[in-house]
PDB file of N, CA and C in Angstrom:
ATOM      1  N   UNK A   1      10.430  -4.370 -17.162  1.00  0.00           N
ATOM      2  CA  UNK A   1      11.754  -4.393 -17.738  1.00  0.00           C
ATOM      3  C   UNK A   1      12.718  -3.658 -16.805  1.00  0.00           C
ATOM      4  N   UNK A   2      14.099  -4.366 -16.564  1.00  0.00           N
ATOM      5  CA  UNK A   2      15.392  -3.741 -15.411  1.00  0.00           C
ATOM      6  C   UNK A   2      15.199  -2.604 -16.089  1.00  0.00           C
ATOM      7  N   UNK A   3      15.463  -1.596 -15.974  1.00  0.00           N
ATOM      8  CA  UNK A   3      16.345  -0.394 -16.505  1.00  0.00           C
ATOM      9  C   UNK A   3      17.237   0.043 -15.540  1.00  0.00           C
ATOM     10  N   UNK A   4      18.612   0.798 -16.099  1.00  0.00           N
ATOM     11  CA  UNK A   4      19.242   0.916 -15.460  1.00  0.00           C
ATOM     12  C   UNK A   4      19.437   1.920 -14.810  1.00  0.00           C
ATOM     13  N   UNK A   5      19.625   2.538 -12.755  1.00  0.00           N
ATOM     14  CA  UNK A   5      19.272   3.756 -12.724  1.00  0.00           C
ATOM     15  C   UNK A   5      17.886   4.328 -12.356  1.00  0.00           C
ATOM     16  N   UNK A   6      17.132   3.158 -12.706  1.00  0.00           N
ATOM     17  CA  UNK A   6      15.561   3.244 -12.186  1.00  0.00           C
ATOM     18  C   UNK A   6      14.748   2.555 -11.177  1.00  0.00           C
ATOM     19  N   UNK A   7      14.447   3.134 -10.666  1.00  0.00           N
ATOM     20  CA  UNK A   7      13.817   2.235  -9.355  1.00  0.00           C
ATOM     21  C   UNK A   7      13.227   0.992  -9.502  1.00  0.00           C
ATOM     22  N   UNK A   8      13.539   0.082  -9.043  1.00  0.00           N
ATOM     23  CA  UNK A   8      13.420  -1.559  -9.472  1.00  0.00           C
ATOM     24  C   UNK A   8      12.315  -2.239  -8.581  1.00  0.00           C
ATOM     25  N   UNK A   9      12.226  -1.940  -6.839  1.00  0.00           N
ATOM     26  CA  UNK A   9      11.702  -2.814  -6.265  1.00  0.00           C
ATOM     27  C   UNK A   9      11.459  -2.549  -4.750  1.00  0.00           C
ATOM     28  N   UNK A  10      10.529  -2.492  -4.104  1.00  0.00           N
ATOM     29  CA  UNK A  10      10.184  -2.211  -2.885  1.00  0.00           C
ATOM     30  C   UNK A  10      10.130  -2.643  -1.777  1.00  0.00           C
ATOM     31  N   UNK A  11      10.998  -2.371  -0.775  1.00  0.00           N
ATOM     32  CA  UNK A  11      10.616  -3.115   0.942  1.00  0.00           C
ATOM     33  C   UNK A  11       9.608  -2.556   1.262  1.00  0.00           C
ATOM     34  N   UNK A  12       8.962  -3.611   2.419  1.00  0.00           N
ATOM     35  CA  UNK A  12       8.096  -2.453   3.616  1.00  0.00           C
ATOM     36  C   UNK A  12       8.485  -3.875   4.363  1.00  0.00           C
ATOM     37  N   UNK A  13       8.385  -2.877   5.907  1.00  0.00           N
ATOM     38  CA  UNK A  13       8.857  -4.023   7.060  1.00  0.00           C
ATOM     39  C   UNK A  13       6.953  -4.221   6.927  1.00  0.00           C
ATOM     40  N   UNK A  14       6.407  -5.187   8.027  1.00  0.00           N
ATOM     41  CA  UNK A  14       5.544  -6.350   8.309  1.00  0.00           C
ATOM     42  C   UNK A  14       5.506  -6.788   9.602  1.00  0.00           C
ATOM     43  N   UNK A  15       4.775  -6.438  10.832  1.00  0.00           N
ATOM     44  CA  UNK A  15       4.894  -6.994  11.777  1.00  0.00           C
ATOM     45  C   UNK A  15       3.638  -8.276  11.747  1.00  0.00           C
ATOM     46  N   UNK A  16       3.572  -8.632  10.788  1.00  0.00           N
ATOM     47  CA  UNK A  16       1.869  -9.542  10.818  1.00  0.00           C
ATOM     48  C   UNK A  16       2.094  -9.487   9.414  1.00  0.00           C
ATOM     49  N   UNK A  17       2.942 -10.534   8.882  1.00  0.00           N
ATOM     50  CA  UNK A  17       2.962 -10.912   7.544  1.00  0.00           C
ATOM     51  C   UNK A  17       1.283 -11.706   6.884  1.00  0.00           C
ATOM     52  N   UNK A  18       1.299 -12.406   7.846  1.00  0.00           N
ATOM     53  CA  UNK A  18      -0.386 -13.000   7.531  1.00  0.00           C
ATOM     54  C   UNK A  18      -1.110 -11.877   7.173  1.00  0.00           C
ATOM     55  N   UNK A  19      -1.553 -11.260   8.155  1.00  0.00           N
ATOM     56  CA  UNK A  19      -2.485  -9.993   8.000  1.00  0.00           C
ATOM     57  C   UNK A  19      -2.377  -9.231   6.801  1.00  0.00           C
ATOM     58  N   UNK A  20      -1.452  -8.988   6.752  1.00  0.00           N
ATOM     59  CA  UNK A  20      -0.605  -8.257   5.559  1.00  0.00           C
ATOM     60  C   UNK A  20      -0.936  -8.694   4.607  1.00  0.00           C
ATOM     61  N   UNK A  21      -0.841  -9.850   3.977  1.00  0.00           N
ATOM     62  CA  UNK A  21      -1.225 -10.205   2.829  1.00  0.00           C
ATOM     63  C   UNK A  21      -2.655 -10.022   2.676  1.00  0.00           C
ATOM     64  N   UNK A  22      -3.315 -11.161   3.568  1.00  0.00           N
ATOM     65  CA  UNK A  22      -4.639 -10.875   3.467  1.00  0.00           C
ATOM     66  C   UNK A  22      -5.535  -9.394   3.163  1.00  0.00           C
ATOM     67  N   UNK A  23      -4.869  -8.706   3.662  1.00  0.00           N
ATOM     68  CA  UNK A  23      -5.299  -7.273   3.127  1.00  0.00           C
ATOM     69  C   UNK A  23      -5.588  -6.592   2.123  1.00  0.00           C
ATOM     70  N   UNK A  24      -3.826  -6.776   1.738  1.00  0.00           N
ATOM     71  CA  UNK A  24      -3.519  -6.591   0.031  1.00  0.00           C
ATOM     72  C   UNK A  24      -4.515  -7.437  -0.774  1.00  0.00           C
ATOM     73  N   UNK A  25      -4.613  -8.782  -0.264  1.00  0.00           N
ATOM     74  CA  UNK A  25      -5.057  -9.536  -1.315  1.00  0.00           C
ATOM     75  C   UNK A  25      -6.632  -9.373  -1.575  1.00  0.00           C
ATOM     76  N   UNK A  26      -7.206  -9.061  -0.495  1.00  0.00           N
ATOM     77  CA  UNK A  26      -8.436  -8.242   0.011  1.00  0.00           C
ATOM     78  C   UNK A  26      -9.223  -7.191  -0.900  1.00  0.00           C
ATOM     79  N   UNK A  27      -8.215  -6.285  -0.664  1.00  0.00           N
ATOM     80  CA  UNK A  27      -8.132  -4.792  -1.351  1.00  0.00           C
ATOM     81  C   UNK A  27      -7.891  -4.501  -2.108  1.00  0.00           C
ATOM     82  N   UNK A  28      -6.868  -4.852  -3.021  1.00  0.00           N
ATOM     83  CA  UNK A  28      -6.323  -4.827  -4.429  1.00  0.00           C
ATOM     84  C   UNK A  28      -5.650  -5.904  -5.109  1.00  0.00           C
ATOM     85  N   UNK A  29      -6.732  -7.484  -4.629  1.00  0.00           N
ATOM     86  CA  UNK A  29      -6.848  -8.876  -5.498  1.00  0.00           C
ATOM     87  C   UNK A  29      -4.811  -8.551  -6.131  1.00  0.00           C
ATOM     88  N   UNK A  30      -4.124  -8.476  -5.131  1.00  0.00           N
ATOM     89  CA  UNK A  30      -2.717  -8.692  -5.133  1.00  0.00           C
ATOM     90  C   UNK A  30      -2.563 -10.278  -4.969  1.00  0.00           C
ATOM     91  N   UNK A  31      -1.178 -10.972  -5.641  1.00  0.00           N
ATOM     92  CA  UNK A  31      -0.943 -11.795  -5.145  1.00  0.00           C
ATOM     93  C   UNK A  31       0.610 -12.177  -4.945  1.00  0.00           C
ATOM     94  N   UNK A  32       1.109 -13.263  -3.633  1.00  0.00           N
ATOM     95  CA  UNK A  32       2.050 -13.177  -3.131  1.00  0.00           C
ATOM     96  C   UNK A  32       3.134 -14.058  -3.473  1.00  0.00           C
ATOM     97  N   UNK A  33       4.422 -14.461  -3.206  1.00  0.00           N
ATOM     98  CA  UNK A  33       5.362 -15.538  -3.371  1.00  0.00           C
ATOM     99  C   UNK A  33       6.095 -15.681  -1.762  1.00  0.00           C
ATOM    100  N   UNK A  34       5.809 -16.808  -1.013  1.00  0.00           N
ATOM    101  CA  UNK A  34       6.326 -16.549   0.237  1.00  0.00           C
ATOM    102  C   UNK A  34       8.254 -16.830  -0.180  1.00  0.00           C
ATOM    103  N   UNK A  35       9.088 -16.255   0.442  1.00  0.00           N
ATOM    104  CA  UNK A  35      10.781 -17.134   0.389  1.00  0.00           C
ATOM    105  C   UNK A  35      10.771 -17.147   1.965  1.00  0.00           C
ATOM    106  N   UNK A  36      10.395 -18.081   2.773  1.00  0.00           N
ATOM    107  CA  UNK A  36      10.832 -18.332   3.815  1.00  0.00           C
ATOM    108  C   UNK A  36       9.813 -17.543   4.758  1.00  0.00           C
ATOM    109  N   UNK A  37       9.657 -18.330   5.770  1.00  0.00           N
ATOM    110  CA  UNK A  37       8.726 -17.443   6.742  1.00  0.00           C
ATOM    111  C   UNK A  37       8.410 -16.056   7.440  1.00  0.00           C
ATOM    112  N   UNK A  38       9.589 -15.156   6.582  1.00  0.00           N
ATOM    113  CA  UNK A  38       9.911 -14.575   7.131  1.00  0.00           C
ATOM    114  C   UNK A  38      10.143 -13.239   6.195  1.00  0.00           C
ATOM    115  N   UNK A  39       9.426 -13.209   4.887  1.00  0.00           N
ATOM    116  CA  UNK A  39       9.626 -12.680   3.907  1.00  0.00           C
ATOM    117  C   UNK A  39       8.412 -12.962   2.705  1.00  0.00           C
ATOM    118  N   UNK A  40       7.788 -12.225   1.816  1.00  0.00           N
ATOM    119  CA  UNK A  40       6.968 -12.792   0.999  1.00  0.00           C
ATOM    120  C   UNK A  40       7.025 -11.431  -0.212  1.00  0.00           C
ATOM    121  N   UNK A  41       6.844 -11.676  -1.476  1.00  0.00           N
ATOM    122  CA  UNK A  41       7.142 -10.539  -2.417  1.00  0.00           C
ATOM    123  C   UNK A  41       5.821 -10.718  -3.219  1.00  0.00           C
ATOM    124  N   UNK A  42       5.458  -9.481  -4.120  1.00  0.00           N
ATOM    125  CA  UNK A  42       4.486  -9.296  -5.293  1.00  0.00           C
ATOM    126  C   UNK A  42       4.963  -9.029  -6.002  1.00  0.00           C
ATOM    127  N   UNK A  43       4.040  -9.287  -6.867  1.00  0.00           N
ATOM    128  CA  UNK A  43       5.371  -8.708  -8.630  1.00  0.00           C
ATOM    129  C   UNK A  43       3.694  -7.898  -9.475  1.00  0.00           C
ATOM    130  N   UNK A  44       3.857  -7.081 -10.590  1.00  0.00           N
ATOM    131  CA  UNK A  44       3.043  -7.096 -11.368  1.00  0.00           C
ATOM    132  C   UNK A  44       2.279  -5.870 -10.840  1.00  0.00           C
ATOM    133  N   UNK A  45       2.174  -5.559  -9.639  1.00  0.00           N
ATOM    134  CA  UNK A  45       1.287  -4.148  -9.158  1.00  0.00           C
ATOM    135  C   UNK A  45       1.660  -2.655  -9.346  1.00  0.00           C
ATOM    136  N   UNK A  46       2.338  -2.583 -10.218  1.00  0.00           N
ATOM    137  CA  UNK A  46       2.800  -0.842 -10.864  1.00  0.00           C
ATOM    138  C   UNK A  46       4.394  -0.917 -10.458  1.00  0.00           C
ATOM    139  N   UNK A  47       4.484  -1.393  -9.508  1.00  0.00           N
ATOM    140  CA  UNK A  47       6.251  -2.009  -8.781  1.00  0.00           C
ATOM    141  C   UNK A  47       5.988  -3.003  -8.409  1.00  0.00           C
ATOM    142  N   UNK A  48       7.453  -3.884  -8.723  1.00  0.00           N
ATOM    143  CA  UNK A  48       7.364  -5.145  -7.339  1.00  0.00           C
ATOM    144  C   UNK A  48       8.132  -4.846  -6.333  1.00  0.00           C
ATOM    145  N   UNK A  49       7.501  -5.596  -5.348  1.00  0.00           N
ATOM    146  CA  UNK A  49       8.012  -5.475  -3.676  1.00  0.00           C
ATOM    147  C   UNK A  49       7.805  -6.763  -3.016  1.00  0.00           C
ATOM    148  N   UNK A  50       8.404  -6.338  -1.877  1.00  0.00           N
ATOM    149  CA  UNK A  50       7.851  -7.560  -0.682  1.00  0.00           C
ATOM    150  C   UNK A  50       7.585  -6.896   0.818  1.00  0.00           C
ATOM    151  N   UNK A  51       7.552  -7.848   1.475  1.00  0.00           N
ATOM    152  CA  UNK A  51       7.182  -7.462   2.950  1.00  0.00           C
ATOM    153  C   UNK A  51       8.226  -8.401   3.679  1.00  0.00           C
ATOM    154  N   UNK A  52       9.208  -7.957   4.898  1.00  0.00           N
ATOM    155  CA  UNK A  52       9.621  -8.476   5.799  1.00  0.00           C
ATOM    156  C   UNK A  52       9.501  -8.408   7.153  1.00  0.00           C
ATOM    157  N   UNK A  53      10.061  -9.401   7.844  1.00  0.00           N
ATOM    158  CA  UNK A  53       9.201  -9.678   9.167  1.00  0.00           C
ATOM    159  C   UNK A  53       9.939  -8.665  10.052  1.00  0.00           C
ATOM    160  N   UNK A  54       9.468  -7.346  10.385  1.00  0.00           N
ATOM    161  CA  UNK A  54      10.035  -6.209  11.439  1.00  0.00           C
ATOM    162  C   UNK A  54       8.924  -5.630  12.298  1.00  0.00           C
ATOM    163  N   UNK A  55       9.267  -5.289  13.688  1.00  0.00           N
ATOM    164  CA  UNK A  55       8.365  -5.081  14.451  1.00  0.00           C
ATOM    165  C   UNK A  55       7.915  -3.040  13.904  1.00  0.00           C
ATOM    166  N   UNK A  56       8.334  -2.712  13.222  1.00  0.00           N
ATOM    167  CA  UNK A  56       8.776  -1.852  12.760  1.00  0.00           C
ATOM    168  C   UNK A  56       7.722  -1.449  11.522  1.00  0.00           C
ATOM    169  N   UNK A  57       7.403   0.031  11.424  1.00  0.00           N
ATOM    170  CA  UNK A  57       6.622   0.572  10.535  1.00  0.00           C
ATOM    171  C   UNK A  57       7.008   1.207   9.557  1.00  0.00           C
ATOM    172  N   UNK A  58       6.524   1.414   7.963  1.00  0.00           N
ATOM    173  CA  UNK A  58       6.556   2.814   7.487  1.00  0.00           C
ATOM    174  C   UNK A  58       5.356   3.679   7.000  1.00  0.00           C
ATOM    175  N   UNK A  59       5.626   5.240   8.007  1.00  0.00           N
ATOM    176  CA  UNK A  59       4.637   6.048   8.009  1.00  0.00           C
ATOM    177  C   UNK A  59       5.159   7.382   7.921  1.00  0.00           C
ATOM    178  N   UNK A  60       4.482   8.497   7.334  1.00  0.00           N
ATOM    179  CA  UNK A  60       4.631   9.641   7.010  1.00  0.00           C
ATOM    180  C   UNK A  60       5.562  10.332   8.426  1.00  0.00           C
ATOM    181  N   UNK A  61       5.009   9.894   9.290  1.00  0.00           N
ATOM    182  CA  UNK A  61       5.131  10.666  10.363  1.00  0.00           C
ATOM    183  C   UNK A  61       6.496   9.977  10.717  1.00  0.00           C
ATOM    184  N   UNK A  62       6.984   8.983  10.700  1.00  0.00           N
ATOM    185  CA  UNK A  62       8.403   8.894  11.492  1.00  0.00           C
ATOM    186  C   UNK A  62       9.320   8.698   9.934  1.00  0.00           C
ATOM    187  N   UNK A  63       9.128   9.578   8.827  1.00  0.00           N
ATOM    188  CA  UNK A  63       9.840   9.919   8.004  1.00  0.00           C
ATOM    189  C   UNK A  63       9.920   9.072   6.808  1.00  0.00           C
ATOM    190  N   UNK A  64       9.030   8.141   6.417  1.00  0.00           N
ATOM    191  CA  UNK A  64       8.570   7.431   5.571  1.00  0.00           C
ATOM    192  C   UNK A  64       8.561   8.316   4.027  1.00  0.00           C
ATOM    193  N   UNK A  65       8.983   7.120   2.928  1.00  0.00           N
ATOM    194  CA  UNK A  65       8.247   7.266   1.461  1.00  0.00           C
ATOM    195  C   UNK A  65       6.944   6.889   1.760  1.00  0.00           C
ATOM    196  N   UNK A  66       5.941   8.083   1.259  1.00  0.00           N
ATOM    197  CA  UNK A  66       4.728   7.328   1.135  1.00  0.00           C
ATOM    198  C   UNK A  66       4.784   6.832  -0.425  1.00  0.00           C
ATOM    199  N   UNK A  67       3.539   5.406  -0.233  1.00  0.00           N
ATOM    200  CA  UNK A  67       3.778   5.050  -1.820  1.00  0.00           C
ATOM    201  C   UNK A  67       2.196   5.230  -1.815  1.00  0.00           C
ATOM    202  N   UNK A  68       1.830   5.916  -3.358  1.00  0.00           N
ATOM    203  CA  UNK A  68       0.392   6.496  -3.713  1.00  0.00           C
ATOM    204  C   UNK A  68      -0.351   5.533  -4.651  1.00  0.00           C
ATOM    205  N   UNK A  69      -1.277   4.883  -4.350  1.00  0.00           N
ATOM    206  CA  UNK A  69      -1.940   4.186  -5.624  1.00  0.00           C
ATOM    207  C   UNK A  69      -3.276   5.086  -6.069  1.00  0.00           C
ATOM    208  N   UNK A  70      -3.327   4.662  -7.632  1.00  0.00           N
ATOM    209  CA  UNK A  70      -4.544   5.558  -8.054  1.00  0.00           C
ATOM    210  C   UNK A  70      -5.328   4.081  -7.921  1.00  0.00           C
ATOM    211  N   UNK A  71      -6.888   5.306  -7.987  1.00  0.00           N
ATOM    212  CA  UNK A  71      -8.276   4.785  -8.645  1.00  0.00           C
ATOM    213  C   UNK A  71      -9.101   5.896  -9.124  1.00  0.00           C
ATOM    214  N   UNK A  72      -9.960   5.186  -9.738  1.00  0.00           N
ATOM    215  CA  UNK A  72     -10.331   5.647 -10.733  1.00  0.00           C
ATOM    216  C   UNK A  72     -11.955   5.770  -9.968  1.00  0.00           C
ATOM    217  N   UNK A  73     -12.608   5.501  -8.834  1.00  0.00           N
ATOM    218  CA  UNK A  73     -13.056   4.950  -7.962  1.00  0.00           C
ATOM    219  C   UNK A  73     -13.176   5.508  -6.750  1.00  0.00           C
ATOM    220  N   UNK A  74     -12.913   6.468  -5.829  1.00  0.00           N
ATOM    221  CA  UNK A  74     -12.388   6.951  -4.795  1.00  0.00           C
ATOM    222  C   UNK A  74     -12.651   6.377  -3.608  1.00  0.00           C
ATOM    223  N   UNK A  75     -14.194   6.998  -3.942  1.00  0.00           N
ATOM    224  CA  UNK A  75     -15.133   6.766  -2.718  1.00  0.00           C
ATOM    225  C   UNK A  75     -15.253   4.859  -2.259  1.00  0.00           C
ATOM    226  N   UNK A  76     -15.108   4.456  -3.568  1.00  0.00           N
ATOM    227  CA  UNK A  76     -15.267   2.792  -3.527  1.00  0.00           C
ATOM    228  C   UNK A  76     -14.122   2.639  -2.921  1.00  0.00           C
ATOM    229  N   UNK A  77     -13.163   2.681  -3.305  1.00  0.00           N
ATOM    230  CA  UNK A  77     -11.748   2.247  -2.771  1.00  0.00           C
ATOM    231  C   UNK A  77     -11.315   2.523  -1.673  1.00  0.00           C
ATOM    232  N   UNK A  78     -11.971   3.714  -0.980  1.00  0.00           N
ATOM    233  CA  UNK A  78     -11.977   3.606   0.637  1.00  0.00           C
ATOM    234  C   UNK A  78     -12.775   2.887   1.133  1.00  0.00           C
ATOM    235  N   UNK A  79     -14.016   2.360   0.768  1.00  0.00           N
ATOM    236  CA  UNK A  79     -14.584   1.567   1.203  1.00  0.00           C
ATOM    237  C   UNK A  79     -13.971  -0.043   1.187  1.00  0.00           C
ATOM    238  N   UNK A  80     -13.457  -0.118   0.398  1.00  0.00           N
ATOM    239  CA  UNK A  80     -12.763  -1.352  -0.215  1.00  0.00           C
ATOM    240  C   UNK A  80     -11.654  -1.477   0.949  1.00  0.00           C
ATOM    241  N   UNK A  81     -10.966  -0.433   1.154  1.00  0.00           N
ATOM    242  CA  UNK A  81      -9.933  -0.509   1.969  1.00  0.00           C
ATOM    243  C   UNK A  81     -10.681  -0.652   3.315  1.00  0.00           C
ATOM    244  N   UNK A  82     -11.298  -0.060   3.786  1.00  0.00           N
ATOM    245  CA  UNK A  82     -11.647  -0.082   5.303  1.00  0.00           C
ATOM    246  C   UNK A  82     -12.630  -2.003   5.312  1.00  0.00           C
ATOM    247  N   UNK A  83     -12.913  -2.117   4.574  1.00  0.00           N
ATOM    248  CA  UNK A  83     -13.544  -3.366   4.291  1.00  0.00           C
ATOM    249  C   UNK A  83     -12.839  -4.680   4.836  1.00  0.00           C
ATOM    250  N   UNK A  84     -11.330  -4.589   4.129  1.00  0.00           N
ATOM    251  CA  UNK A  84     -10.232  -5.253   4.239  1.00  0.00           C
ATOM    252  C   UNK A  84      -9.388  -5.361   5.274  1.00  0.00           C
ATOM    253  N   UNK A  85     -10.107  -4.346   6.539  1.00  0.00           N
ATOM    254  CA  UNK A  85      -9.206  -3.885   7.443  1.00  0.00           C
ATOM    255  C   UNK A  85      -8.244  -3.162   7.315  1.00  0.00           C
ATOM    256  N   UNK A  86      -8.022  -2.068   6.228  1.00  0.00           N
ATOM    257  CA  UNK A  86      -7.358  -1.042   6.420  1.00  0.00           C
ATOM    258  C   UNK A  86      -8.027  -0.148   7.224  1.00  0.00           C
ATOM    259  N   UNK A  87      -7.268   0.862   8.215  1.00  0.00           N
ATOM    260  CA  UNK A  87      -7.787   1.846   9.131  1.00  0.00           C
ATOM    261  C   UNK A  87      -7.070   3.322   8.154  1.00  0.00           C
ATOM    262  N   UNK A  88      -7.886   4.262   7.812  1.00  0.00           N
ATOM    263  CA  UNK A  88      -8.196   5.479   7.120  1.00  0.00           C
ATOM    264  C   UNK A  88      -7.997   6.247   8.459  1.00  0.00           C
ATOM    265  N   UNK A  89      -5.984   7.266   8.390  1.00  0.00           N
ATOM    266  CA  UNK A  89      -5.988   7.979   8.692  1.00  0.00           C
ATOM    267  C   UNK A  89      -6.084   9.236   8.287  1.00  0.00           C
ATOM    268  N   UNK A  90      -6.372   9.649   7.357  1.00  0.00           N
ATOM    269  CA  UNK A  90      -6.282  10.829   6.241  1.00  0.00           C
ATOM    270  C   UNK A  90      -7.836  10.854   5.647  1.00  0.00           C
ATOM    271  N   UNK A  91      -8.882  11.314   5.850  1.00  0.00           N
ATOM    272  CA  UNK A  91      -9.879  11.365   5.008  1.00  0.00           C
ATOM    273  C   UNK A  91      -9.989  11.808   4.063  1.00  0.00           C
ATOM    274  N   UNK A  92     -10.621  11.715   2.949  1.00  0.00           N
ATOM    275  CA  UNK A  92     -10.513  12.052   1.407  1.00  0.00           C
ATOM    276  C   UNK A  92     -10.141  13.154   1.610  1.00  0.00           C
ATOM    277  N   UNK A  93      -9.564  14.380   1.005  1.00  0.00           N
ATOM    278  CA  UNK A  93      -9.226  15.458   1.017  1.00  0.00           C
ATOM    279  C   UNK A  93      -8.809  16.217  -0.435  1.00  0.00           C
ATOM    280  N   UNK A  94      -8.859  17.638  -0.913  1.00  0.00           N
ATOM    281  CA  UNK A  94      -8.699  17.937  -2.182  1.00  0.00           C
ATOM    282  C   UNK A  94      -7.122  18.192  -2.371  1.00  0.00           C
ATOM    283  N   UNK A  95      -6.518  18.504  -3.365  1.00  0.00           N
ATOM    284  CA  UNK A  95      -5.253  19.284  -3.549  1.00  0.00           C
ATOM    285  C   UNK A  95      -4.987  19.142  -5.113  1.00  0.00           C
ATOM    286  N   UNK A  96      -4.227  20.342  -5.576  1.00  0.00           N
ATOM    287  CA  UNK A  96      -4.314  20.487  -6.811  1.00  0.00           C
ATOM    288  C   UNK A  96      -4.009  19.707  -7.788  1.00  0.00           C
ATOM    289  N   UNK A  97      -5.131  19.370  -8.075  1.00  0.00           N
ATOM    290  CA  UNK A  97      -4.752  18.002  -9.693  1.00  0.00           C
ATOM    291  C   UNK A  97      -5.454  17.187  -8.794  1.00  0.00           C
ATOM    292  N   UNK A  98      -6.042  17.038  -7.699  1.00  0.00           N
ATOM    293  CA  UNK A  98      -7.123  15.980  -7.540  1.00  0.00           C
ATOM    294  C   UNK A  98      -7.303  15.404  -5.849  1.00  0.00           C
ATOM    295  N   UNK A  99      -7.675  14.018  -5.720  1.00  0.00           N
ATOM    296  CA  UNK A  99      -8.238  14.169  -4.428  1.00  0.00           C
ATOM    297  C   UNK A  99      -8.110  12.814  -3.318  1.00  0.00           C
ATOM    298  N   UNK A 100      -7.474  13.033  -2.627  1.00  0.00           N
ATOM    299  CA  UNK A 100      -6.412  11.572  -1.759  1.00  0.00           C
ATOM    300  C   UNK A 100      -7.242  10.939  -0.557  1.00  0.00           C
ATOM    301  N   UNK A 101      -6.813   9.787  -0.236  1.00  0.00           N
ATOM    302  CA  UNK A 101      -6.903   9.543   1.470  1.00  0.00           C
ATOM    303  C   UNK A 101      -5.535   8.717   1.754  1.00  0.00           C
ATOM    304  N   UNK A 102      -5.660   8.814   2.844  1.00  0.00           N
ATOM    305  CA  UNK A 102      -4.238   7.653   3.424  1.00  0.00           C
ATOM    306  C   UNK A 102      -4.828   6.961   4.643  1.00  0.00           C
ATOM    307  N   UNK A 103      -4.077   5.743   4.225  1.00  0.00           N
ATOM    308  CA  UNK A 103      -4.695   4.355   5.083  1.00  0.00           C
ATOM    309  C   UNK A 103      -3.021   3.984   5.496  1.00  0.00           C
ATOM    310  N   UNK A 104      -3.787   2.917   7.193  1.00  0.00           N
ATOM    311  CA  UNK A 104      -2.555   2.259   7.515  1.00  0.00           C
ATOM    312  C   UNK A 104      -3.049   0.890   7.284  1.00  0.00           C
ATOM    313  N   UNK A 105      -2.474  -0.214   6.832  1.00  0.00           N
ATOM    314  CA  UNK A 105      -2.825  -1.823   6.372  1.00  0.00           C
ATOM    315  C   UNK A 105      -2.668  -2.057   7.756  1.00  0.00           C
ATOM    316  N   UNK A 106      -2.877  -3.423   8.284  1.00  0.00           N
ATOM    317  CA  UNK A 106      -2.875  -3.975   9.500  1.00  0.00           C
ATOM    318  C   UNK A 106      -1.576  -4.534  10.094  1.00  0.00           C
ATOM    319  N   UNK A 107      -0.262  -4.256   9.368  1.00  0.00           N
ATOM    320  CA  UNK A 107       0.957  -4.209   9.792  1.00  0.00           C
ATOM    321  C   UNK A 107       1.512  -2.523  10.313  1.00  0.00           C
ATOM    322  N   UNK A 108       0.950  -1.627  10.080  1.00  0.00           N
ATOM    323  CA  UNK A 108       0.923  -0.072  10.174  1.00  0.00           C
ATOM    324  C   UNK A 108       1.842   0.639   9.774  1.00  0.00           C
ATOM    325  N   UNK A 109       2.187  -0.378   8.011  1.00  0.00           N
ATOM    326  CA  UNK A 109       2.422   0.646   7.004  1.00  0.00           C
ATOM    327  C   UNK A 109       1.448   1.889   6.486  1.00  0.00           C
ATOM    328  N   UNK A 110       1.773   3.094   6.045  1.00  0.00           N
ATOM    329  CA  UNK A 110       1.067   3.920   5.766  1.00  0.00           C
ATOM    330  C   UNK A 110       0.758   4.110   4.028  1.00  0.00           C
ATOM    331  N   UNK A 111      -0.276   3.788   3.456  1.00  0.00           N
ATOM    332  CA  UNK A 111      -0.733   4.429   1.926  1.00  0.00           C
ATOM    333  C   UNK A 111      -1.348   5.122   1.728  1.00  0.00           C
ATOM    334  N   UNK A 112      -1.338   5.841   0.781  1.00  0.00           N
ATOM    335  CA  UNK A 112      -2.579   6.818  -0.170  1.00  0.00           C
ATOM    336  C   UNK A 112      -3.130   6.231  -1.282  1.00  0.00           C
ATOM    337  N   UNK A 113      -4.155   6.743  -1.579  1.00  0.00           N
ATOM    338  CA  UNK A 113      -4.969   6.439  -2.775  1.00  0.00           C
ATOM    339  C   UNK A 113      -4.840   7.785  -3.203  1.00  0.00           C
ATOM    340  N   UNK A 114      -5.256   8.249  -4.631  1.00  0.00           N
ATOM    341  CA  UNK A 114      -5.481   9.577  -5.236  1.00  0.00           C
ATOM    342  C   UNK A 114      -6.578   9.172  -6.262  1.00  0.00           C
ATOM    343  N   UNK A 115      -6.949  10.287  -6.917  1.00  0.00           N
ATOM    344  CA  UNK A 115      -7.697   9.858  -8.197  1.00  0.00           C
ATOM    345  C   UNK A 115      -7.951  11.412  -8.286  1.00  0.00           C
ATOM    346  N   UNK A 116      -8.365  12.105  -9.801  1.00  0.00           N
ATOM    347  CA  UNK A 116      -8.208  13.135 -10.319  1.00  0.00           C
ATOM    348  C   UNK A 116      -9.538  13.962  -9.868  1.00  0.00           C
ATOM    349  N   UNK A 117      -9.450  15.126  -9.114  1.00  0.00           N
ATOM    350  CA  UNK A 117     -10.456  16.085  -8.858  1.00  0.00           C
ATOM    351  C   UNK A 117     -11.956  15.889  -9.416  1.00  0.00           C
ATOM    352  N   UNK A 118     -11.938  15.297 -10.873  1.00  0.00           N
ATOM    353  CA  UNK A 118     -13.238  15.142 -11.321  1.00  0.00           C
ATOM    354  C   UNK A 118     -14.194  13.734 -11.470  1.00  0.00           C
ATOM    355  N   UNK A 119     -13.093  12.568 -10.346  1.00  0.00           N
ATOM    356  CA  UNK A 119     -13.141  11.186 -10.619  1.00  0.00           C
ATOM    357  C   UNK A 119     -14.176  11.041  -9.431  1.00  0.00           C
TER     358      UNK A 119
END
């Protein structure tokens, strides 16, 4: 549902829109809507977003939102990810209220996973 005032919807640039999907779709059975070759969106995954065609990254390090997905799963879901061809720069690690990694997808956007200290 719009609300107004509330965050609605997500870019990430894409240098390898193919890849890109395949990943997502890989890793977290996402699915896509292409508008033009040069652009493709998801809907339904906690936010909707899309991906556009930029030679261009987002990552922690050159000043990026990171965006965090849970599981419930940890250890699986890095596996899941590296499976898919995500590359795991962040190895699982603790911090208070629970326990992360961060991956770059094969366009070299940057994500995290989390899941709760006792998961």
């Amino acid at each position: 549902m719009n609300e107004h005032g509330k965050i609605n919807y997500v870019e990430f640039p894409a240098s390898d829109l193919a890849a890109t999907k395949l990943f997502f779709e890989a890793a977290f059975n996402w699915t896509f809507v292409d508008y033009g070759p040069e652009y493709t969106a998801f809907s339904d995954e906690g936010l909707d977003g899309g991906f556009y065609q930029s030679e261009l990254s987002a990552t922690q390090d050159n000043g990026s939102a990171l965006i965090v997905f849970y599981s419930s799963r940890l250890e699986e879901t890095r596996s899941i990810v590296e499976k898919a061809g995500g590359r795991i720069v962040k190895n699982i690690f603790s911090f208070p209220g629970g326990r992360r990694f961060h991956f770059v997808e094969p366009s070299g956007n940057e994500f995290a996973v989390w899941s709760e200290t006792d998961a």
